[in-house]
PDB file of N, CA and C in Angstrom:
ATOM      1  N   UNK A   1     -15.716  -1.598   2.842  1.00  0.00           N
ATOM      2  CA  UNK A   1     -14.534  -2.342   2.436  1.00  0.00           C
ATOM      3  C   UNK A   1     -13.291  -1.814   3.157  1.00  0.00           C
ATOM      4  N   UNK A   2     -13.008  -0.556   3.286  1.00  0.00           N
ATOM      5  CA  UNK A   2     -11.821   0.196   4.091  1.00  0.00           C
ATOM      6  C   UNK A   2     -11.833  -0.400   5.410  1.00  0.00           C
ATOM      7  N   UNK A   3     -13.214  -0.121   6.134  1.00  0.00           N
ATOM      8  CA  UNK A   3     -13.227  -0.435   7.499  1.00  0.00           C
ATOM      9  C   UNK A   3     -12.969  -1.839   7.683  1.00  0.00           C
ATOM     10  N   UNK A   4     -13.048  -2.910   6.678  1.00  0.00           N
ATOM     11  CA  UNK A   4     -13.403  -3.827   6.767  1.00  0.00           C
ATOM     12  C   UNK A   4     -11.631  -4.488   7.101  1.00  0.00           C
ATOM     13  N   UNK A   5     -10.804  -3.690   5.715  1.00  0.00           N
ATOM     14  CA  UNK A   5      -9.334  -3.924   6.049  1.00  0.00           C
ATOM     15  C   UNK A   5      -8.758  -3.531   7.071  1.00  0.00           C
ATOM     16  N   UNK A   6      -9.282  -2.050   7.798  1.00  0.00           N
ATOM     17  CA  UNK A   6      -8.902  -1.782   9.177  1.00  0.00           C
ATOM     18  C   UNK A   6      -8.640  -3.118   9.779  1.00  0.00           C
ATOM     19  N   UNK A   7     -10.061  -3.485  10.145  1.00  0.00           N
ATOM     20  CA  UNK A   7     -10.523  -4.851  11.486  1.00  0.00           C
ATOM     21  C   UNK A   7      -9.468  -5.579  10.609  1.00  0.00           C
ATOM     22  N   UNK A   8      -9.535  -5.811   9.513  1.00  0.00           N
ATOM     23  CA  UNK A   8      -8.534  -6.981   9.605  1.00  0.00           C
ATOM     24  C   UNK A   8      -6.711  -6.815   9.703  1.00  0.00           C
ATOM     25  N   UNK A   9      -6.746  -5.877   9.456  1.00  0.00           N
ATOM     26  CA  UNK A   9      -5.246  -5.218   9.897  1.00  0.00           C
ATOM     27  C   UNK A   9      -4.925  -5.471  11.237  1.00  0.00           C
ATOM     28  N   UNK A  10      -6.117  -4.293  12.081  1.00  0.00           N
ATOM     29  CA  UNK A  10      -6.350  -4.650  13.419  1.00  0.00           C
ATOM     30  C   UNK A  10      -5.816  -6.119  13.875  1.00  0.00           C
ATOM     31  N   UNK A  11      -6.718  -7.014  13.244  1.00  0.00           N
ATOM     32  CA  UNK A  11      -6.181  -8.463  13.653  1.00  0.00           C
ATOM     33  C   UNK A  11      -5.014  -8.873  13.792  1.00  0.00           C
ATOM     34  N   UNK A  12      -4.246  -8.666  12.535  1.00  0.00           N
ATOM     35  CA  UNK A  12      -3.350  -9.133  12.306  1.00  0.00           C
ATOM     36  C   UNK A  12      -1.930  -8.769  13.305  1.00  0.00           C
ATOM     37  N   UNK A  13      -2.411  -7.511  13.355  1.00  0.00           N
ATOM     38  CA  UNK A  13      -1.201  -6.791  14.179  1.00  0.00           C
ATOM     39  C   UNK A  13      -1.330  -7.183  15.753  1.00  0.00           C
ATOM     40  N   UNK A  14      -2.462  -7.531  16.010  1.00  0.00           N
ATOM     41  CA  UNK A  14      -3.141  -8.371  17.675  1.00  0.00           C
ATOM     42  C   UNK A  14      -1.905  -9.127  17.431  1.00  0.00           C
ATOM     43  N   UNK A  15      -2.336 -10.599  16.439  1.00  0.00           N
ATOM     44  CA  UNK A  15      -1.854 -11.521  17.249  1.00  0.00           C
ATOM     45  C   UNK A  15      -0.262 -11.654  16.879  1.00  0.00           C
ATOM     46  N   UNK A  16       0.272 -10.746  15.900  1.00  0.00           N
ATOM     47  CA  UNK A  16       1.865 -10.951  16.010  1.00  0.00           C
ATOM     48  C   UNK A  16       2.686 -10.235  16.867  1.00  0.00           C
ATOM     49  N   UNK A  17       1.931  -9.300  17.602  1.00  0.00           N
ATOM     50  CA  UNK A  17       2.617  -8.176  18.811  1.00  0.00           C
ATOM     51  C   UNK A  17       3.545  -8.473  19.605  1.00  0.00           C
ATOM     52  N   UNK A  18       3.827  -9.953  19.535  1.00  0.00           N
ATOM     53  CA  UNK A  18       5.138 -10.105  20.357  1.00  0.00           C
ATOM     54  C   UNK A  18       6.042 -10.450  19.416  1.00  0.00           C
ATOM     55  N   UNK A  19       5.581 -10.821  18.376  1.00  0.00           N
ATOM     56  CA  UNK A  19       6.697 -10.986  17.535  1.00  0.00           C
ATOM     57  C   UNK A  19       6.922 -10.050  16.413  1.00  0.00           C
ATOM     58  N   UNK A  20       6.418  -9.458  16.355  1.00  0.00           N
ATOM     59  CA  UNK A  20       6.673  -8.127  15.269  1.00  0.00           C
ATOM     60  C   UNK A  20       7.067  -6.717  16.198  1.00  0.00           C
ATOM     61  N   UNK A  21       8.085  -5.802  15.855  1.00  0.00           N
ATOM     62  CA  UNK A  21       7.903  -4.550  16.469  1.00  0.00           C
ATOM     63  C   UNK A  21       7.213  -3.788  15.393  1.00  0.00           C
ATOM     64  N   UNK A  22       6.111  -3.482  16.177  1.00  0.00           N
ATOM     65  CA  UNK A  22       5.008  -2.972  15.421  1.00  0.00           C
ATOM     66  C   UNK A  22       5.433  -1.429  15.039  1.00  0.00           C
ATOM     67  N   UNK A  23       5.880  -0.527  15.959  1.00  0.00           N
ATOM     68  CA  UNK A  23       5.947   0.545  16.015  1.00  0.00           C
ATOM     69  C   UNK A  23       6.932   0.909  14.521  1.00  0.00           C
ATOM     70  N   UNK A  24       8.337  -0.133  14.596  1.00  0.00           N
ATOM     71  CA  UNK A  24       9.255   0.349  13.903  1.00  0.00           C
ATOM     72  C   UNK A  24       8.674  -0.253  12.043  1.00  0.00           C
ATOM     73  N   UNK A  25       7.378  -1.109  12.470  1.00  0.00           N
ATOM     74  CA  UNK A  25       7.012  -1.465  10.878  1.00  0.00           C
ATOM     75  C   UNK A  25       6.058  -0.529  10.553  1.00  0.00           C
ATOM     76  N   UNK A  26       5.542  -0.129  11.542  1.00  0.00           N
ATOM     77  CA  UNK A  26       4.424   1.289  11.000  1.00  0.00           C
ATOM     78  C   UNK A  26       5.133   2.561  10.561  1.00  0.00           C
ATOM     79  N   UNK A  27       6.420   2.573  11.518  1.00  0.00           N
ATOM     80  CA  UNK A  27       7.087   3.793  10.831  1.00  0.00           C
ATOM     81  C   UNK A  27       8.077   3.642   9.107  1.00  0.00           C
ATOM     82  N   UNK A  28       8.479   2.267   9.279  1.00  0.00           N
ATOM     83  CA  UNK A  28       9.035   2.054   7.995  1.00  0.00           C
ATOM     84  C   UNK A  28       7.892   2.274   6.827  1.00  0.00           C
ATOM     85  N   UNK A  29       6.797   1.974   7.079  1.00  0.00           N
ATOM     86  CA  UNK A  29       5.567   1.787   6.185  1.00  0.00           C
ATOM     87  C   UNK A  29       5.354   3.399   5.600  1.00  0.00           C
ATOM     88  N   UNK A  30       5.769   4.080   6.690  1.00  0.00           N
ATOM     89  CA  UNK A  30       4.947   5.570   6.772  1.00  0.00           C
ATOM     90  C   UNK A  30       5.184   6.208   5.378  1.00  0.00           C
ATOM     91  N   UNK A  31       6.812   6.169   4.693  1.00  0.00           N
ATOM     92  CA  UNK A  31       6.665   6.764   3.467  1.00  0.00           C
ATOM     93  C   UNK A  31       5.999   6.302   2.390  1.00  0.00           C
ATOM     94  N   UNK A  32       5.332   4.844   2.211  1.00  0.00           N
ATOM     95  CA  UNK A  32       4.254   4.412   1.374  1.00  0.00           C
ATOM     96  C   UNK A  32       2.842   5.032   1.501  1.00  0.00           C
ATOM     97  N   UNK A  33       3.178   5.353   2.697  1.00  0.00           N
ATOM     98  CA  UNK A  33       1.537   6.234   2.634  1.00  0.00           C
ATOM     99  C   UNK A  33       1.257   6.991   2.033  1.00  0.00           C
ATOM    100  N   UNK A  34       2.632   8.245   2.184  1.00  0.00           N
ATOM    101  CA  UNK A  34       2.715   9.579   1.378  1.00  0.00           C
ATOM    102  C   UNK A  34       2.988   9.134  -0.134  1.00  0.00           C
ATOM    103  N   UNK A  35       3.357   8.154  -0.277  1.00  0.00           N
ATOM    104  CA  UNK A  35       3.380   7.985  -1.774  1.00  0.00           C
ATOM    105  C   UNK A  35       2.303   8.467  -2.454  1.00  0.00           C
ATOM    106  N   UNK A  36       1.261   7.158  -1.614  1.00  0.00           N
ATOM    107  CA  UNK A  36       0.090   7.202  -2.056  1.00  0.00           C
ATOM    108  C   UNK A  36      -1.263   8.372  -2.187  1.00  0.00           C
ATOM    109  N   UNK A  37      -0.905   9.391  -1.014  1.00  0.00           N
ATOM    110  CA  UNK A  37      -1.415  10.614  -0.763  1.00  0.00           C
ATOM    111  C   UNK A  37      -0.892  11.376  -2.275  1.00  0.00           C
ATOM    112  N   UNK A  38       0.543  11.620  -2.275  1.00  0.00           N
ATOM    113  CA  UNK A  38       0.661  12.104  -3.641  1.00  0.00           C
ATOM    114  C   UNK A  38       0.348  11.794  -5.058  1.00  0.00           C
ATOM    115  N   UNK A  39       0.345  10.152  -5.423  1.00  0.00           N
ATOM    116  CA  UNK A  39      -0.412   9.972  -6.476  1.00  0.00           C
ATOM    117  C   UNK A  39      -1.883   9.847  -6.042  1.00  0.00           C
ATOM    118  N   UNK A  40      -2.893   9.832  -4.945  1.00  0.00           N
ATOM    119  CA  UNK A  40      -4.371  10.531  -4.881  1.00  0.00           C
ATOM    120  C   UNK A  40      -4.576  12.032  -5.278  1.00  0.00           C
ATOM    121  N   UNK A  41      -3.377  13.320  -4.592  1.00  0.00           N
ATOM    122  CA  UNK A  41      -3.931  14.235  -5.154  1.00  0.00           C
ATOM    123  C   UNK A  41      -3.570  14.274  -6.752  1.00  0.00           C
ATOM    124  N   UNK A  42      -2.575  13.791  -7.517  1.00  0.00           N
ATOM    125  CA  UNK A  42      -2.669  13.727  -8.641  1.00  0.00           C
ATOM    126  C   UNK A  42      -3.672  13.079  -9.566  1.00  0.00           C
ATOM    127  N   UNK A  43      -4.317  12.351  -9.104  1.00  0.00           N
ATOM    128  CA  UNK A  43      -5.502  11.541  -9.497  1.00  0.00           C
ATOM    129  C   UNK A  43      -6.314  12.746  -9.733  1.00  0.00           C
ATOM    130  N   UNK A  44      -6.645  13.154  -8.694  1.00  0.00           N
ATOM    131  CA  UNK A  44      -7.518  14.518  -8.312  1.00  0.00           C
ATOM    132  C   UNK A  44      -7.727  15.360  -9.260  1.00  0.00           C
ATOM    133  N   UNK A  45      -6.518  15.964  -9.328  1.00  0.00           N
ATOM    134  CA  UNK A  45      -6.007  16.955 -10.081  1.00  0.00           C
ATOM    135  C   UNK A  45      -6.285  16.677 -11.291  1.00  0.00           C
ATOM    136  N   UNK A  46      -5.762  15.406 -12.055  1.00  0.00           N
ATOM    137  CA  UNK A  46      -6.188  15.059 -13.676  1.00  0.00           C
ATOM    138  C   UNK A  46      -8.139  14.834 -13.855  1.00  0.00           C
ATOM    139  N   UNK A  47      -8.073  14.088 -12.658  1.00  0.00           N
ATOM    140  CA  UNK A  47      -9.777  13.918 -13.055  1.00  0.00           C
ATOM    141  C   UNK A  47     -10.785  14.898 -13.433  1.00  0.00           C
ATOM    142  N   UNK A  48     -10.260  16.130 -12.410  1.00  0.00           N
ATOM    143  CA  UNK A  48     -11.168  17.213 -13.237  1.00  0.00           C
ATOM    144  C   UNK A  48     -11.276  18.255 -14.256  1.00  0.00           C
ATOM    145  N   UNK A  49      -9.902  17.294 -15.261  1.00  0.00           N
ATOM    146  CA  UNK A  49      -9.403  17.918 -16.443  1.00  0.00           C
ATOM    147  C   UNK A  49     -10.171  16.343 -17.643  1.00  0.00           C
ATOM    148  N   UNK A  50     -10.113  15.588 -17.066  1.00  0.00           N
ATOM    149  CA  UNK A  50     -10.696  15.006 -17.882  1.00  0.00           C
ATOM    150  C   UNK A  50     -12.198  14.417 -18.252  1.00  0.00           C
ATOM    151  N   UNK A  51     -12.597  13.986 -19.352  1.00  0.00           N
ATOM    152  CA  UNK A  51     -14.723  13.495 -19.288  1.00  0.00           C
ATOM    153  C   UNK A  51     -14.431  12.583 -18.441  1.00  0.00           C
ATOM    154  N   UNK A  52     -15.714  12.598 -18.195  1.00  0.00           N
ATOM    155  CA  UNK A  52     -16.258  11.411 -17.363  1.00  0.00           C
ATOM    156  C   UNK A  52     -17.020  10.116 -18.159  1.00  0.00           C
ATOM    157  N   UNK A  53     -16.131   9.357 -18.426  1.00  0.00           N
ATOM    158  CA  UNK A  53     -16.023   8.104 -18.954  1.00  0.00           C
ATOM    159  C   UNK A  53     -15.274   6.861 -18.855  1.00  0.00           C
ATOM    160  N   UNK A  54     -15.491   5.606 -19.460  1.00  0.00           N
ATOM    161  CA  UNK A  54     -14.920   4.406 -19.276  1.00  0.00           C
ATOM    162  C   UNK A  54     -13.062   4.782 -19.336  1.00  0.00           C
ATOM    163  N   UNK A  55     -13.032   4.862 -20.393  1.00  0.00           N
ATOM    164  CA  UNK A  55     -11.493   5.340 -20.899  1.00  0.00           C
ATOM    165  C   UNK A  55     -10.464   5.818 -20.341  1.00  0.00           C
ATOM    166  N   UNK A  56     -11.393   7.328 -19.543  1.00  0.00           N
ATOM    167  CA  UNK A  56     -10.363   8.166 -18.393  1.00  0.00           C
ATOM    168  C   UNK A  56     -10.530   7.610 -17.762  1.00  0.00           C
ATOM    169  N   UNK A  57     -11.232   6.841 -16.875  1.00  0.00           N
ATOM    170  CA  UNK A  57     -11.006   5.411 -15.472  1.00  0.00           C
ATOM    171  C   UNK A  57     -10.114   4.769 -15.653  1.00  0.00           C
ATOM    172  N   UNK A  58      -9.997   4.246 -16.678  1.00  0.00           N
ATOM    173  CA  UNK A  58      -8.875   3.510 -17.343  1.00  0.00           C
ATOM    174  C   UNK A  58      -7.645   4.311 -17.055  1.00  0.00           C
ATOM    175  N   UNK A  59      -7.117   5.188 -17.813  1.00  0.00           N
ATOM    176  CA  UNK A  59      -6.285   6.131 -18.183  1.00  0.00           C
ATOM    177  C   UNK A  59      -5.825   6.441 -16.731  1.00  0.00           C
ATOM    178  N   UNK A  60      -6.986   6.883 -15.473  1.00  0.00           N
ATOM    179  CA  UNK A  60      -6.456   7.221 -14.055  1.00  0.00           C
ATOM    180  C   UNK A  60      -5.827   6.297 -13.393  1.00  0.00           C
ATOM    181  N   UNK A  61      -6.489   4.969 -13.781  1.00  0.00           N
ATOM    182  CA  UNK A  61      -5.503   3.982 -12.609  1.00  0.00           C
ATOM    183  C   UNK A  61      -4.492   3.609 -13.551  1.00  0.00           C
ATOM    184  N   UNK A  62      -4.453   3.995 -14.341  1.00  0.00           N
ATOM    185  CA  UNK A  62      -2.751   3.313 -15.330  1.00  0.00           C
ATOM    186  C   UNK A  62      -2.188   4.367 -14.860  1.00  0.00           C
ATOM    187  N   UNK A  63      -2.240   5.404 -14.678  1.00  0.00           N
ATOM    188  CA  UNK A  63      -1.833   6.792 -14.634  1.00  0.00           C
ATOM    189  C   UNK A  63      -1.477   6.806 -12.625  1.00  0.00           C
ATOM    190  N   UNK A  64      -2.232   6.245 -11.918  1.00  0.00           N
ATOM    191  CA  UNK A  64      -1.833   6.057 -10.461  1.00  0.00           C
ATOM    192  C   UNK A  64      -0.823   5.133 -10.646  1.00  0.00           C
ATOM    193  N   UNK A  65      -1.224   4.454 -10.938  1.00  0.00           N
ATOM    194  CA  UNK A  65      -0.640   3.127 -10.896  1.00  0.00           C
ATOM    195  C   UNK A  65       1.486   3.144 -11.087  1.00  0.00           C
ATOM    196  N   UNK A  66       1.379   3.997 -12.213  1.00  0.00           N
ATOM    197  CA  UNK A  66       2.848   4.599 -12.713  1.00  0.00           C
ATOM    198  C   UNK A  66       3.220   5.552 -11.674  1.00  0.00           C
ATOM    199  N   UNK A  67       2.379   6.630 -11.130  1.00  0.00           N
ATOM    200  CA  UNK A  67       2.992   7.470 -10.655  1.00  0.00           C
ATOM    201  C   UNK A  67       3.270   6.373  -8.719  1.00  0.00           C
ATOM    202  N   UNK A  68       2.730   5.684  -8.342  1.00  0.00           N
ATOM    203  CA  UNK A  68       3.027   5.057  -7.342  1.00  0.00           C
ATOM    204  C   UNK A  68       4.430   4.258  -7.575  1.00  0.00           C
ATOM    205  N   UNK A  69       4.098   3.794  -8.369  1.00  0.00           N
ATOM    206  CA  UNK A  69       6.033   2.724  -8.618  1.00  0.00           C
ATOM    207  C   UNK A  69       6.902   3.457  -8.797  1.00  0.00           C
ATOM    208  N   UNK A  70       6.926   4.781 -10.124  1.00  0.00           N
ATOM    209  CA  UNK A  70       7.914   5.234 -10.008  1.00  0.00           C
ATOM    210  C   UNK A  70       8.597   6.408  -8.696  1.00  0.00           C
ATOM    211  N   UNK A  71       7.364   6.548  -7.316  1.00  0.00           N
ATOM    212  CA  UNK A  71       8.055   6.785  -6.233  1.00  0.00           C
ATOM    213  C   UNK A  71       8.651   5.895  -5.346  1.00  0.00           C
ATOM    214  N   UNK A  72       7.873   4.515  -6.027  1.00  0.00           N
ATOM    215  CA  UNK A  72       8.329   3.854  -4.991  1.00  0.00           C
ATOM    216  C   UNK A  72       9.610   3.172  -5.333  1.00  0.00           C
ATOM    217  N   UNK A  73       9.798   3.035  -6.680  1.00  0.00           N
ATOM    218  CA  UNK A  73      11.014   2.761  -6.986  1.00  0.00           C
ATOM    219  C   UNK A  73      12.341   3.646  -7.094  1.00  0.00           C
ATOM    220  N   UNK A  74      11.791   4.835  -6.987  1.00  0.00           N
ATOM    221  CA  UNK A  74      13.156   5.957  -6.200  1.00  0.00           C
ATOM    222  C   UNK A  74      12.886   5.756  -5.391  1.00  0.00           C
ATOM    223  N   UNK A  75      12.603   5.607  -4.293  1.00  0.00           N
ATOM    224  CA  UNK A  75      12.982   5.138  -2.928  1.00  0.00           C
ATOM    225  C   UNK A  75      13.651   4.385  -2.566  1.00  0.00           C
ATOM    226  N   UNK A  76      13.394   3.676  -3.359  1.00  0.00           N
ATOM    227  CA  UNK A  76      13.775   1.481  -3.344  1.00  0.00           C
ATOM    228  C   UNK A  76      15.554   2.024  -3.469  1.00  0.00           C
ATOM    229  N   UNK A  77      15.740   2.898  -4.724  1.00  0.00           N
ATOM    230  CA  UNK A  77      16.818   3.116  -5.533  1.00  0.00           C
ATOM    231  C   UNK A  77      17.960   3.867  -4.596  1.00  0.00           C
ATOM    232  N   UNK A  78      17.080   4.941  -3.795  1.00  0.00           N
ATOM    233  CA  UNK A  78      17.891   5.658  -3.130  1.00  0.00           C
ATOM    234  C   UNK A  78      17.688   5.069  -1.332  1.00  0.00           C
ATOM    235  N   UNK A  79      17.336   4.585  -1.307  1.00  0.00           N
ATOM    236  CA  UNK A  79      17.508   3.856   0.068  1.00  0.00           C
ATOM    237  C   UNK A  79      18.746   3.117   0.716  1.00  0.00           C
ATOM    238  N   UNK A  80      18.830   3.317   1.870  1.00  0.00           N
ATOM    239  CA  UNK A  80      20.254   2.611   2.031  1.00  0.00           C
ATOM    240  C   UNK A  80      19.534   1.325   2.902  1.00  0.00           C
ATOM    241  N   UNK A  81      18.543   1.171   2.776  1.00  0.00           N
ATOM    242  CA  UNK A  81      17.917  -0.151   3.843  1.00  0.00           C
ATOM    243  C   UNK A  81      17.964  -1.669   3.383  1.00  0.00           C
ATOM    244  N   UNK A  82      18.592  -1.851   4.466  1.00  0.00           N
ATOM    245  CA  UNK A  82      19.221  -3.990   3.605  1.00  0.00           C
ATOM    246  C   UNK A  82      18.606  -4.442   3.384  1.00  0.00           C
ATOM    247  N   UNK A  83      16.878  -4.646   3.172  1.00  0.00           N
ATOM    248  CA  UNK A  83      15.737  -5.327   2.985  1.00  0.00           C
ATOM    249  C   UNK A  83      16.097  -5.081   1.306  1.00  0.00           C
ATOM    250  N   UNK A  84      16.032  -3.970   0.926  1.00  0.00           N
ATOM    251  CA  UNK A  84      15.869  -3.617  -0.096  1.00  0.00           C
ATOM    252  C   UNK A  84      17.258  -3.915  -1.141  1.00  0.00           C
ATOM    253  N   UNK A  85      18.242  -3.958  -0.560  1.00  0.00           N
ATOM    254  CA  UNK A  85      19.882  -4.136  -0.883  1.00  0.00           C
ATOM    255  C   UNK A  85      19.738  -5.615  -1.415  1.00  0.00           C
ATOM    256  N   UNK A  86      18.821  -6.554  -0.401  1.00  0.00           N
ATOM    257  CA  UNK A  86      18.866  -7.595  -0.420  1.00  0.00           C
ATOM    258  C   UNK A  86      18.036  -8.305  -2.014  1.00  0.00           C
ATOM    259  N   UNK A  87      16.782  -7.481  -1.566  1.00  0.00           N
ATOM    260  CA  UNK A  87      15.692  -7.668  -3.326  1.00  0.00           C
ATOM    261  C   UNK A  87      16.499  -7.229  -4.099  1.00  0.00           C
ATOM    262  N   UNK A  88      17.419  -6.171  -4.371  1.00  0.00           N
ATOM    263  CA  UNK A  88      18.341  -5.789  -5.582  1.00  0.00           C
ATOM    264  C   UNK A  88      19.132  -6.882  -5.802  1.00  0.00           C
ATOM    265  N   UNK A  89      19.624  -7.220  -4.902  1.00  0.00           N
ATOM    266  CA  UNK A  89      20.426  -8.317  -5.007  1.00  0.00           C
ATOM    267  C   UNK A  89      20.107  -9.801  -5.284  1.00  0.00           C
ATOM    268  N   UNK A  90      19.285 -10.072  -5.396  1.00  0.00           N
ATOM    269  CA  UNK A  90      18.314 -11.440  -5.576  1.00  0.00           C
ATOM    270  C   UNK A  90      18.104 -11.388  -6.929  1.00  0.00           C
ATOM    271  N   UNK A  91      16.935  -9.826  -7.311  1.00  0.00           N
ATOM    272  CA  UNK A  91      16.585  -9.599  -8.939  1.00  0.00           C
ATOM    273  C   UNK A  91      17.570  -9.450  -9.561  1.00  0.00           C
ATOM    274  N   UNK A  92      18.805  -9.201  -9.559  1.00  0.00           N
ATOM    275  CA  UNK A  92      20.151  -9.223 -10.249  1.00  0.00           C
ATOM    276  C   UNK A  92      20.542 -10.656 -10.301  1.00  0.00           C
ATOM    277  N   UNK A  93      20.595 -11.229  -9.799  1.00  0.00           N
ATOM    278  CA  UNK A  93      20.935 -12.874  -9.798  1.00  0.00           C
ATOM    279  C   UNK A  93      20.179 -13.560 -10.414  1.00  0.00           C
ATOM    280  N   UNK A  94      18.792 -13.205  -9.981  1.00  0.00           N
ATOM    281  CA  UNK A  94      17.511 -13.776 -11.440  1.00  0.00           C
ATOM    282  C   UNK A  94      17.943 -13.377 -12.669  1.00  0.00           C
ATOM    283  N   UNK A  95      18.096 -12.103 -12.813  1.00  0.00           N
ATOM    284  CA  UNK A  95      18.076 -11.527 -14.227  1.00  0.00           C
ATOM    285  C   UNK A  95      19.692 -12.369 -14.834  1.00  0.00           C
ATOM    286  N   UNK A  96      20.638 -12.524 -14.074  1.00  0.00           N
ATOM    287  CA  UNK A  96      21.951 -12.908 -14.806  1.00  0.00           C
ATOM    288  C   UNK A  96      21.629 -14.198 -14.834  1.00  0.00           C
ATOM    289  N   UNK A  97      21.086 -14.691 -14.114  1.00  0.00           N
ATOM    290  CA  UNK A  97      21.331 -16.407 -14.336  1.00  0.00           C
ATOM    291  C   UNK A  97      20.433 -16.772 -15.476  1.00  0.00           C
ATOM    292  N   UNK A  98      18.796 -15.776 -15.754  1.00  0.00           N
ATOM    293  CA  UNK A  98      18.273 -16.018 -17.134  1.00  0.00           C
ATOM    294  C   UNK A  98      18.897 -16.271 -18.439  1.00  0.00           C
ATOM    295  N   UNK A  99      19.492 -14.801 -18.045  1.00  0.00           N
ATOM    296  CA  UNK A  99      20.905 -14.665 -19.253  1.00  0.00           C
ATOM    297  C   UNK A  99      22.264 -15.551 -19.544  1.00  0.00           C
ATOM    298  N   UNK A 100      22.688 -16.161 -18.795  1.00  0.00           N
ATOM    299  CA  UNK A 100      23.606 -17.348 -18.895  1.00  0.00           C
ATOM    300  C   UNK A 100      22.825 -18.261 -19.363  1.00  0.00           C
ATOM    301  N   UNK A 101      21.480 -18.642 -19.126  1.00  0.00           N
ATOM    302  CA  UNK A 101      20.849 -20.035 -19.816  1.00  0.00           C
ATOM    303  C   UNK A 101      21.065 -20.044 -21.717  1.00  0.00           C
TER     304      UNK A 101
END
């Protein structure tokens, strides 16, 4: 399944190469990686504190799952990048215009 998203990554990045700068989206990407490296070794780390059962499976990916957003949402928070200025700015306009209805 991994290799499988490689090839298709692979693909994808083929045929937009003239229109994407690839380099500067792999490097923007790069701190999602480490996110994810850090909530894996935390995964790690809890799993072999906890049984091995349905429940703690459960419990680990709710438990990744939190620790991934809330890095990725300090990032989001402390970022000065307009992509992101821009989604703040959109979900603020959703959220007020709910509230005026």
């Amino acid at each position: 399944t991994v290799l499988a998203e490689f090839v298709l990554s692979g693909m994808q990045f083929w045929s937009v190469r003239r229109d994407l700068d690839l380099k500067r989206y792999l490097k923007n990407g790069l701190i999602f990686y480490l996110f994810g490296l850090i909530m894996h070794l935390i995964i790690i780390a809890l799993k072999t504190q906890l049984p091995y059962n349905i429940m703690s499976l459960i419990l680990l990916i709710v438990l990744g799952g939190i620790v991934y957003v809330i890095f990725c949402c300090c990032y989001i928070l402390m970022s000065r990048n307009l992509h992101f200025k821009l989604l703040k700015e959109k979900i603020i306009r959703k959220v007020v215009h709910k509230n005026t209805l």
